[in-house]
Structures are given as structure tokens and as C-alpha cells.
Protein backbone atom coordinates (compact mmCIF):
# COMPACT_ATOMS: atom_id res chain seq x y z
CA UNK A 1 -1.97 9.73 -2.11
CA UNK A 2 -2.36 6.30 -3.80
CA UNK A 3 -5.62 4.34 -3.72
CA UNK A 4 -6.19 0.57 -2.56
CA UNK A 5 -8.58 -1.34 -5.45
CA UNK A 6 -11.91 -3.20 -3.17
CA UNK A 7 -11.80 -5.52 -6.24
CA UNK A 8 -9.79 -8.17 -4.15
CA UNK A 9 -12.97 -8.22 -1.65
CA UNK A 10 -15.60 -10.27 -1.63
CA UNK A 11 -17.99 -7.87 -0.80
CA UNK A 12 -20.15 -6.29 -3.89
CA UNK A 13 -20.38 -2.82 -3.93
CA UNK A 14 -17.76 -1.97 -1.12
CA UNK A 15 -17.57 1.51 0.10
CA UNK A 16 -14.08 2.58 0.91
CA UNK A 17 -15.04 3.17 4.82
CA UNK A 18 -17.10 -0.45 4.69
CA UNK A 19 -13.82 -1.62 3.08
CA UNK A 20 -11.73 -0.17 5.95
CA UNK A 21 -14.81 -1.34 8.38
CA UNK A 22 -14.61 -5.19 7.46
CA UNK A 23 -11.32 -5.96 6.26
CA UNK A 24 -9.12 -4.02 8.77
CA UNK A 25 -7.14 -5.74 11.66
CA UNK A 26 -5.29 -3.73 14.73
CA UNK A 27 -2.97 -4.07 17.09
CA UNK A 28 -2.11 -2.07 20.38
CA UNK A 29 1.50 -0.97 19.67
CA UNK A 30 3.64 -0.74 17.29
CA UNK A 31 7.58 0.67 17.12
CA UNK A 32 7.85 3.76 14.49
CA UNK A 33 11.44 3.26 13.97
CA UNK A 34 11.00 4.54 9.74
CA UNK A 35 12.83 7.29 8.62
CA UNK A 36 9.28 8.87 7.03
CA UNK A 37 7.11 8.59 10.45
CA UNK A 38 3.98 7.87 9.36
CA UNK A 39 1.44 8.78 12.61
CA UNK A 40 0.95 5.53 14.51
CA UNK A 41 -2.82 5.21 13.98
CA UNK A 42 -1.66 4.46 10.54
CA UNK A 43 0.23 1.54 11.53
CA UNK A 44 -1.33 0.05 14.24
CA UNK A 45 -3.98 -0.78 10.92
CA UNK A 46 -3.82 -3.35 8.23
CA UNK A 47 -5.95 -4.15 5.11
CA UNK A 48 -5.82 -7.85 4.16
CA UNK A 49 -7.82 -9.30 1.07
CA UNK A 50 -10.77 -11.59 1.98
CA UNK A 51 -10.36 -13.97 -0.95
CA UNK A 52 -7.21 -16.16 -0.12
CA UNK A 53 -6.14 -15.99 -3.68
CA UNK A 54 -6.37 -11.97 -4.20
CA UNK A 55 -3.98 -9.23 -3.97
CA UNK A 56 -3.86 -6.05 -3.20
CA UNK A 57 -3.62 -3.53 -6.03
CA UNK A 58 -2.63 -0.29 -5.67
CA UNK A 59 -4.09 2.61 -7.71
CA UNK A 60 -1.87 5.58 -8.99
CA UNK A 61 -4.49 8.66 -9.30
CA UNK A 62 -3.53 11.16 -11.40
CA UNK A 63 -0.96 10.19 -13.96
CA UNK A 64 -1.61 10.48 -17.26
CA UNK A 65 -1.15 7.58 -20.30
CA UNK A 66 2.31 8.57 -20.65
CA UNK A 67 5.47 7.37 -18.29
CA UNK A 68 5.76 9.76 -15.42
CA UNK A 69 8.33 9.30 -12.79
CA UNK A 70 6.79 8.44 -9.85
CA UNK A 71 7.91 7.85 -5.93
CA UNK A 72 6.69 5.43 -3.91
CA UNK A 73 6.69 4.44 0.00
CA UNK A 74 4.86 1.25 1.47
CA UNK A 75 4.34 0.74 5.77
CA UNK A 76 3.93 -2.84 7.02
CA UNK A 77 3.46 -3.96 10.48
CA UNK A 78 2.36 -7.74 10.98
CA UNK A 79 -0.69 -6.64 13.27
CA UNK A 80 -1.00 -10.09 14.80
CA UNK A 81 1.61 -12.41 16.49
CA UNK A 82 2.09 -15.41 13.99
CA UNK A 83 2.68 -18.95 15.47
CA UNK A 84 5.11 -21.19 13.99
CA UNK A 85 3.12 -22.48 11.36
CA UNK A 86 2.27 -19.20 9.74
CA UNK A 87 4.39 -17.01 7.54
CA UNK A 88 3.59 -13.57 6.11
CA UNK A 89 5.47 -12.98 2.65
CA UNK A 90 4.77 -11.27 -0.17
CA UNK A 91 6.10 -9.43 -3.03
CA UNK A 92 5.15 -5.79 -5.02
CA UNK A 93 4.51 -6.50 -8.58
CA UNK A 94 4.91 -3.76 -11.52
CA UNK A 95 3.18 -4.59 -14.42
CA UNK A 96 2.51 -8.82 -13.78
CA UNK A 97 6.37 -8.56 -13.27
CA UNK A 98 8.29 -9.43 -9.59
CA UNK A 99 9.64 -5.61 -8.62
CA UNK A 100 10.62 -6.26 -4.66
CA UNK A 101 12.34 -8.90 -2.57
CA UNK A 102 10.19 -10.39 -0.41
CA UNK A 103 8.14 -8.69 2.08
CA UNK A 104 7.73 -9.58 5.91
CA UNK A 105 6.25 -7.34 7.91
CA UNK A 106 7.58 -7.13 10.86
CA UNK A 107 5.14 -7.89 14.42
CA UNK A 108 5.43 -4.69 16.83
CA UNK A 109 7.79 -2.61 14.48
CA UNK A 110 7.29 -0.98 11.13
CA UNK A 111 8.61 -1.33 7.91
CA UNK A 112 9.09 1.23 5.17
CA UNK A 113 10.04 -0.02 1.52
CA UNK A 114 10.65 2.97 -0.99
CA UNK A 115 10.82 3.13 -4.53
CA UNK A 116 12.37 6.24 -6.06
CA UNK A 117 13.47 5.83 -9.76
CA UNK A 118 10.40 3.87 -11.36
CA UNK A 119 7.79 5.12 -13.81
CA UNK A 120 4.28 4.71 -13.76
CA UNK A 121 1.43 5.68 -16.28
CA UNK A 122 -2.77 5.61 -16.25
CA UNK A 123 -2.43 1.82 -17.16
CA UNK A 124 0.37 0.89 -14.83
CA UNK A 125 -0.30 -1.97 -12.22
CA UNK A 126 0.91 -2.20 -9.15
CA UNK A 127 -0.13 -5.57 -6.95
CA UNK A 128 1.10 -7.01 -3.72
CA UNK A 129 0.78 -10.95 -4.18
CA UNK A 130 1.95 -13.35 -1.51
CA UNK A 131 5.06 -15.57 -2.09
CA UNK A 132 4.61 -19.35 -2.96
CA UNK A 133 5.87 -19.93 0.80
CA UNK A 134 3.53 -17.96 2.86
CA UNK A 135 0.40 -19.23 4.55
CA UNK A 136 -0.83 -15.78 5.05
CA UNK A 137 -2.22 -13.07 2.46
CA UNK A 138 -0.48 -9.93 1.82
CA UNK A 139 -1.13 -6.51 3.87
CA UNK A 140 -0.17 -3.34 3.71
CA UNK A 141 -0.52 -0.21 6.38
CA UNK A 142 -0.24 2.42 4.36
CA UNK A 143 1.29 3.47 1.18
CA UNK A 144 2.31 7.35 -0.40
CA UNK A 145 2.83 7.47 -3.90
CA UNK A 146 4.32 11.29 -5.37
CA UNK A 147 4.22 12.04 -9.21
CA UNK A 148 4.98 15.15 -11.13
CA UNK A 149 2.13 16.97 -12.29
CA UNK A 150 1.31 19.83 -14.09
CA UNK A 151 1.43 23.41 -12.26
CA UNK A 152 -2.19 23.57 -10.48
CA UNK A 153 -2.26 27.63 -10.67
CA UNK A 154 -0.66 30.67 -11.96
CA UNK A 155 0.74 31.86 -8.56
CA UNK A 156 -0.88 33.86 -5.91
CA UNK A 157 -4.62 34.74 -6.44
CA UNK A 158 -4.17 38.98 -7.18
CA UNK A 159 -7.28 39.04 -5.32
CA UNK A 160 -5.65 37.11 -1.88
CA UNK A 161 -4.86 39.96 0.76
């Protein structure tokens, strides 16, 4: 599972749970209509950046300083009705480059977007900024990131029964 950087918050010292606790909107309902399911708690949840100007970045734990491949799937669900002046867009950037169309979350369903031939090392960054045309910052639900590691043991324990 990916991380989301607090460094976008303008809190100091920012647990993850205080993070969750402060910067977290909800919604009633939403539609799961994504091939992946993710439970609905998930998505009735959003984390937006306090500062209007910040991101969000997403951490990859676990790679190492070389490219790995990597797989990635990001949940949005605009988690409050927008009037007609406001517009939710944003974009994933890969490295300070654009890497997605733009995203708008849709209000009452979910959307997934996948990525599943990129690479990603320790230094790779990943950053949701909003588009020039959106009045809104960028959120996310939740986000799954799967990399190829290294075999974590030798097989079954000979002492398991």
C-alpha cells in the first residue's frame, strides 16, 4: 500500500490519524460501480490539501533506487455536490511531468484510474496537482500501488505444523 505525504498540510507535526482527523471530508453514499471494489468506507472519504496551492504526493514504500515496475490504482469520489461555479480537476504527475488526463471525480459514483506499465524507483514522485481550470484542490479516496519485491522467505517454516 502507497503512502499520502502530510507535507501539503499546514499543520506541523501531523500524525497520520490527525491527518485523516482534520483534513478528511464524507459523504453518505456513494455508487461502487469499479471493477477493483474497494469497500465503501473507503470511498465515502476524501483527503484534500489545506494549502490551496499544494498537492497531494503519493509515496511508493519499498522500492529500491533502481526502476522497478510498479502498478498503480487511484479511487475518486467528489464527496460534496459542487455548484456551478466550482470545478474539481486535476492531473497525476510522474516525476514534475503531466502522466494522466484530467481528473474529475465523479459526485455519488466512483472512479478508478489504473496505471499498469510505468516504473517507479526510491526517488520517484508521484503528485496530484489541480488543472489551471479548477476552483477546487485535488482529492483522492484511496490509492494501491503493487511492486515486485524480493522473495520475503524461503518457503514454509519446517517448524509450522
Amino acid at each position: 500500500m502507497g503512502r499520502i505525504n502530510t507535507s501539503g498540510c499546514d499543520m506541523q507535526h501531523a500524525t497520520v490519524r490527525q491527518l485523516i482527523e482534520n483534513n478528511t471530508v464524507s459523504m453518505n453514499f456513494v455508487s461502487n460501480n469499479v471493477a477493483d471494489n474497494p469497500p465503501q468506507a473507503v470511498m465515502q472519504n476524501a483527503i484534500i490539501p489545506t494549502s490551496p496551492t499544494s498537492g497531494i504526493t503519493l509515496l511508493i514504500p519499498g522500492v529500491s533506487s533502481a526502476e522497478v515496475p510498479i502498478y498503480l490504482n487511484m479511487y475518486f469520489s467528489e464527496v460534496t455536490e459542487l455548484n456551478s461555479a466550482q470545478k474539481r480537476s486535476f492531473r497525476l504527475y510522474k516525476d514534475n511531468q503531466p502522466f494522466s488526463e484530467p481528473i474529475i471525480p465523479p459526485y455519488g459514483n466512483a472512479l478508478e484510474v489504473s496505471f499498469s506499465n510505468i516504473t517507479a524507483s526510491s526517488s520517484t514522485t508521484l503528485i496530484l496537482l489541480a488543472t489551471t481550470d479548477s476552483t477546487l484542490r485535488p482529492l483522492i479516496n484511496a490509492f494501491e500501488i503493487f511492486h515486485k519485491s524480493d522473495v520475503l522467505t524461503e518457503g514454509t517454516n519446517s517448524k509450522d505444523g
